[in-house]
C-alpha atoms as a PDB file:
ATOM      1  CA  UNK A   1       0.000   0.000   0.000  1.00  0.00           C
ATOM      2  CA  UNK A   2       1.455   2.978  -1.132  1.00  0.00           C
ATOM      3  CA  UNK A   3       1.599   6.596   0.757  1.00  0.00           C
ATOM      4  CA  UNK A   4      -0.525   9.624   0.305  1.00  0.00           C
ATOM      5  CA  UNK A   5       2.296  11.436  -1.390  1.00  0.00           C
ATOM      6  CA  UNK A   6       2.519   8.689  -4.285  1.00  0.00           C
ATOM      7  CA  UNK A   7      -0.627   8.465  -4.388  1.00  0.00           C
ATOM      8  CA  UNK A   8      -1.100  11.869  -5.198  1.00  0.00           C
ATOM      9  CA  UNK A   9       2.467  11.913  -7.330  1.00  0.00           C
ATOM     10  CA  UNK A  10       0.784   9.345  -9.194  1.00  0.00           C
ATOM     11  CA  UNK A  11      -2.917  11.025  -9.456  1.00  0.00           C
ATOM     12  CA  UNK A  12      -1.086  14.211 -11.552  1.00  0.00           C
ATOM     13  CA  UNK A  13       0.557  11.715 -13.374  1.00  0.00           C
ATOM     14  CA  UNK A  14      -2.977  10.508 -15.001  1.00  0.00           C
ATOM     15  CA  UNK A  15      -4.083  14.249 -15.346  1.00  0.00           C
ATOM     16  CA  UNK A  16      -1.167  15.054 -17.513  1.00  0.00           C
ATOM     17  CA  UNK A  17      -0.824  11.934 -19.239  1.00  0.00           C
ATOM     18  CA  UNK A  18      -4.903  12.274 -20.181  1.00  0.00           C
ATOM     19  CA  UNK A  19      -4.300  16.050 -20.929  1.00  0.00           C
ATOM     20  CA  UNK A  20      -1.772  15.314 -23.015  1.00  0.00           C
ATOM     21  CA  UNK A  21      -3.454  12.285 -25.002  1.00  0.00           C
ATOM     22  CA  UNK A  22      -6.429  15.091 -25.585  1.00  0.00           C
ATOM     23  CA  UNK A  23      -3.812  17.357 -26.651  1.00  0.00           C
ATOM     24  CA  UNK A  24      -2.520  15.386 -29.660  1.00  0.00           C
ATOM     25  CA  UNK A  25      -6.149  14.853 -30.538  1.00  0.00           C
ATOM     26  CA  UNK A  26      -7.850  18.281 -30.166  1.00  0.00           C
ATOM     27  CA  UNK A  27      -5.605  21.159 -28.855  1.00  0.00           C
ATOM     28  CA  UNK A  28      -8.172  23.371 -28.408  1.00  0.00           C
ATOM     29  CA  UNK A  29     -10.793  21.291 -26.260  1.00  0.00           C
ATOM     30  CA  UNK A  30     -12.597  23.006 -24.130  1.00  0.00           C
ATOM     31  CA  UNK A  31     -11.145  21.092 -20.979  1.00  0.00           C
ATOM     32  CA  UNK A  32      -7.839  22.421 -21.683  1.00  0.00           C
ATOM     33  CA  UNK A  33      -8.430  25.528 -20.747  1.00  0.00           C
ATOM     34  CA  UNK A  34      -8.553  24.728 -17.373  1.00  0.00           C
ATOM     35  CA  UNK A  35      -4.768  23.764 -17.164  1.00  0.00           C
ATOM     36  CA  UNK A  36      -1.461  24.252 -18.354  1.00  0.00           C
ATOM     37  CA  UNK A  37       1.453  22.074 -17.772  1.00  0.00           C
ATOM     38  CA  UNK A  38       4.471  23.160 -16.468  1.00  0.00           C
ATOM     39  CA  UNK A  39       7.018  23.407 -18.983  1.00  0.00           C
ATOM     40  CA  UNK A  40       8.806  19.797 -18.237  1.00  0.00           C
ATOM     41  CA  UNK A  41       5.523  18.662 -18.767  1.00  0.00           C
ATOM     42  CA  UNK A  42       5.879  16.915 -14.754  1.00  0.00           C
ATOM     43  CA  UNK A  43       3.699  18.872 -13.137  1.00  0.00           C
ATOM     44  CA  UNK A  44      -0.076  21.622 -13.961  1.00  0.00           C
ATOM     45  CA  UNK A  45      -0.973  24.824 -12.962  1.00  0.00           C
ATOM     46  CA  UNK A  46      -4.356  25.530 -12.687  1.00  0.00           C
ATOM     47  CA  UNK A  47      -5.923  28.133 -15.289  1.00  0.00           C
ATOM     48  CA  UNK A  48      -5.073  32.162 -13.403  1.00  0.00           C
ATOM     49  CA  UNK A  49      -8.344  33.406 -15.344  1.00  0.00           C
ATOM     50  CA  UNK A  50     -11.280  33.875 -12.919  1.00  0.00           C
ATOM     51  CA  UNK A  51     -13.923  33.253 -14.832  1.00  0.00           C
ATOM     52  CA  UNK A  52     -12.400  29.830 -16.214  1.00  0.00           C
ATOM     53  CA  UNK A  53     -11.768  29.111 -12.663  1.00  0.00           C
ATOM     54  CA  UNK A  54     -15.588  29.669 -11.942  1.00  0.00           C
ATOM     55  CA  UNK A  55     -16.454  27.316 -14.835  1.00  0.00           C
ATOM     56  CA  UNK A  56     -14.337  24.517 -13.725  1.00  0.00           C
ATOM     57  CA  UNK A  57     -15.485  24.865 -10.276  1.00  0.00           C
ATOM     58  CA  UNK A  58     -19.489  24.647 -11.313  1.00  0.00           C
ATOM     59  CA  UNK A  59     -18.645  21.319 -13.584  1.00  0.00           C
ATOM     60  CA  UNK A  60     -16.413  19.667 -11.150  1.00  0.00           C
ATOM     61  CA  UNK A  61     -17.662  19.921  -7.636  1.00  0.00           C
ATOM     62  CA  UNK A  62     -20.516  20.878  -4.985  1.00  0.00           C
ATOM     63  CA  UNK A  63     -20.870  21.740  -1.464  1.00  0.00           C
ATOM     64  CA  UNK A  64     -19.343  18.162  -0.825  1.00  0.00           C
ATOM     65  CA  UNK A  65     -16.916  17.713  -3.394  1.00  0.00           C
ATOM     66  CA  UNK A  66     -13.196  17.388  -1.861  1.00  0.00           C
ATOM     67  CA  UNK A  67     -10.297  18.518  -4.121  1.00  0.00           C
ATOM     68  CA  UNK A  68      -8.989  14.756  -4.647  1.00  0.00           C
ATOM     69  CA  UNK A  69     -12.541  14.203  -6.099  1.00  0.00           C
ATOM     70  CA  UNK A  70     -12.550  17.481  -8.123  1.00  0.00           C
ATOM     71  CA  UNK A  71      -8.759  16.103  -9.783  1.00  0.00           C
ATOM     72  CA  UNK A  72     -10.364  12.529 -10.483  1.00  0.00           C
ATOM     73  CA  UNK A  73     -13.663  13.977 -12.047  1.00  0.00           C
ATOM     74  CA  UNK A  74     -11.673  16.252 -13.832  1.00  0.00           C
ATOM     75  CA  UNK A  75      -9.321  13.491 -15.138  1.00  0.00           C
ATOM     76  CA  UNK A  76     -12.473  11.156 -15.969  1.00  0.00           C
ATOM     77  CA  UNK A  77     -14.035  13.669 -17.767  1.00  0.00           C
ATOM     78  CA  UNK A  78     -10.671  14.189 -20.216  1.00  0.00           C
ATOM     79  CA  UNK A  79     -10.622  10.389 -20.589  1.00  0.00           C
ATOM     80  CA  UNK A  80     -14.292  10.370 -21.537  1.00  0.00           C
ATOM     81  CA  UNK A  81     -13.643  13.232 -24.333  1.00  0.00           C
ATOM     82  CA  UNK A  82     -10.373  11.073 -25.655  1.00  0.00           C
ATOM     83  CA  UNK A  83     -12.633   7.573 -25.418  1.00  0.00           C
ATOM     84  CA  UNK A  84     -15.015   9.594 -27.660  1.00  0.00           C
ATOM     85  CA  UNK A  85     -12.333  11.287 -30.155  1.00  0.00           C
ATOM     86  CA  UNK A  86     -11.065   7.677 -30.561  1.00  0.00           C
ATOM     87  CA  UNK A  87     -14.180   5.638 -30.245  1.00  0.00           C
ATOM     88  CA  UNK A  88     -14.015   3.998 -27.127  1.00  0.00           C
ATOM     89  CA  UNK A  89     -16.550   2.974 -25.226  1.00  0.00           C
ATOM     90  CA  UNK A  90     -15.106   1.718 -21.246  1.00  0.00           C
ATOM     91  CA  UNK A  91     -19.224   2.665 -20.211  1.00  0.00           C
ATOM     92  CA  UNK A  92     -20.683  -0.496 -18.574  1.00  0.00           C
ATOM     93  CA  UNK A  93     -23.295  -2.493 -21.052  1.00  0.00           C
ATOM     94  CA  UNK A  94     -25.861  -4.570 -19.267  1.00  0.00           C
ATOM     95  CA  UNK A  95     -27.756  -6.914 -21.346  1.00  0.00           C
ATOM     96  CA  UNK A  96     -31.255  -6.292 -20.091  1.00  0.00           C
ATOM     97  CA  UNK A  97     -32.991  -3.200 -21.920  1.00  0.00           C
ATOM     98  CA  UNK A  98     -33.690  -0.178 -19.806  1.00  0.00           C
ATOM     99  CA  UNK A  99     -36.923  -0.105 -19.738  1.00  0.00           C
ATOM    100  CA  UNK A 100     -37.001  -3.975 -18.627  1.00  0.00           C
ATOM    101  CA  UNK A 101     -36.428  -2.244 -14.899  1.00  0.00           C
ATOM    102  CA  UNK A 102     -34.633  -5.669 -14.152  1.00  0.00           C
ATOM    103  CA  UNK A 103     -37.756  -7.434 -13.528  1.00  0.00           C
ATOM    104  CA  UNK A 104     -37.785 -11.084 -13.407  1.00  0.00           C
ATOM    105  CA  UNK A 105     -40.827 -11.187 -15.454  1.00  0.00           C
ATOM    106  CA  UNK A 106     -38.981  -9.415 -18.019  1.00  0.00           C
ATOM    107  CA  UNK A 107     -36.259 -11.804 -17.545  1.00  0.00           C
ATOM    108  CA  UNK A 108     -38.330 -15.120 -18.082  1.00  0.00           C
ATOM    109  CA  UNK A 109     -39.947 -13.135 -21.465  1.00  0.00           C
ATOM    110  CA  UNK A 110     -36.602 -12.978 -23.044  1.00  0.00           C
ATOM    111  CA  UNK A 111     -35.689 -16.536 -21.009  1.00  0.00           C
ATOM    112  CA  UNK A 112     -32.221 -14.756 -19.354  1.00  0.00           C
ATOM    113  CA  UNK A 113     -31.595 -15.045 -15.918  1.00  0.00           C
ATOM    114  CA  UNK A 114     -31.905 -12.118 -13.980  1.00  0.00           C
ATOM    115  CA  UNK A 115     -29.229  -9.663 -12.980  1.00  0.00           C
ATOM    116  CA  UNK A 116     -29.026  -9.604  -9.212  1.00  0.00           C
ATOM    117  CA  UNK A 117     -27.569  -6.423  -7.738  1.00  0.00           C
ATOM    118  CA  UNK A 118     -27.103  -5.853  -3.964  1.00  0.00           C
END
């Protein structure tokens, strides 16, 4: 089990390793705007302008939001854009149809078990 400190060494690493795979892709995304990385490319600064700084703030947290959980939503939601750029899709695919609401008469009508969640 690893430390707080690598844990957070290796939490920027993902942010600029995802900011840069956007990068190649779309330099001018919108969620780039947010950051800059340093210029070894090691470490991010957070955007200076205010009103970018509001933005981020409104998409990325609430009242209960910590700022570990701001970083990893932030980080997601890069991944997410590059998963779309490049046509991946890591978004979890149940086999029963939405409106089946997981029913196990829906279940027996299309003669699959039932998914059990708990």
């Amino acid at each position: 089990m690893g430390n707080l400190t690598d844990d957070l060494i290796a939490a920027n690493e993902l942010i600029i390793e995802e900011y840069q795979r956007l990068e190649e892709h779309d330099p001018h995304h919108e969620l780039l705007k947010y950051v800059s990385l340093d210029s070894d490319k090691k470490g991010f600064t957070p955007t200076q302008d205010k009103g970018l700084q509001e933005k981020f703030l409104e998409q990325f947290t609430d009242e209960k939001t910590t700022v570990a959980r701001m970083w990893v939503d932030y980080y997601v939601a890069m991944r997410r854009a590059v998963d779309k750029i490049e046509g991946i899709d890591r978004e979890p695919n149940g086999y029963l149809r939405k409106e089946d609401n997981y029913s196990t008469q829906a279940c027996a009508r299309r003669r699959r078990p039932p998914i059990l969640k708990f």
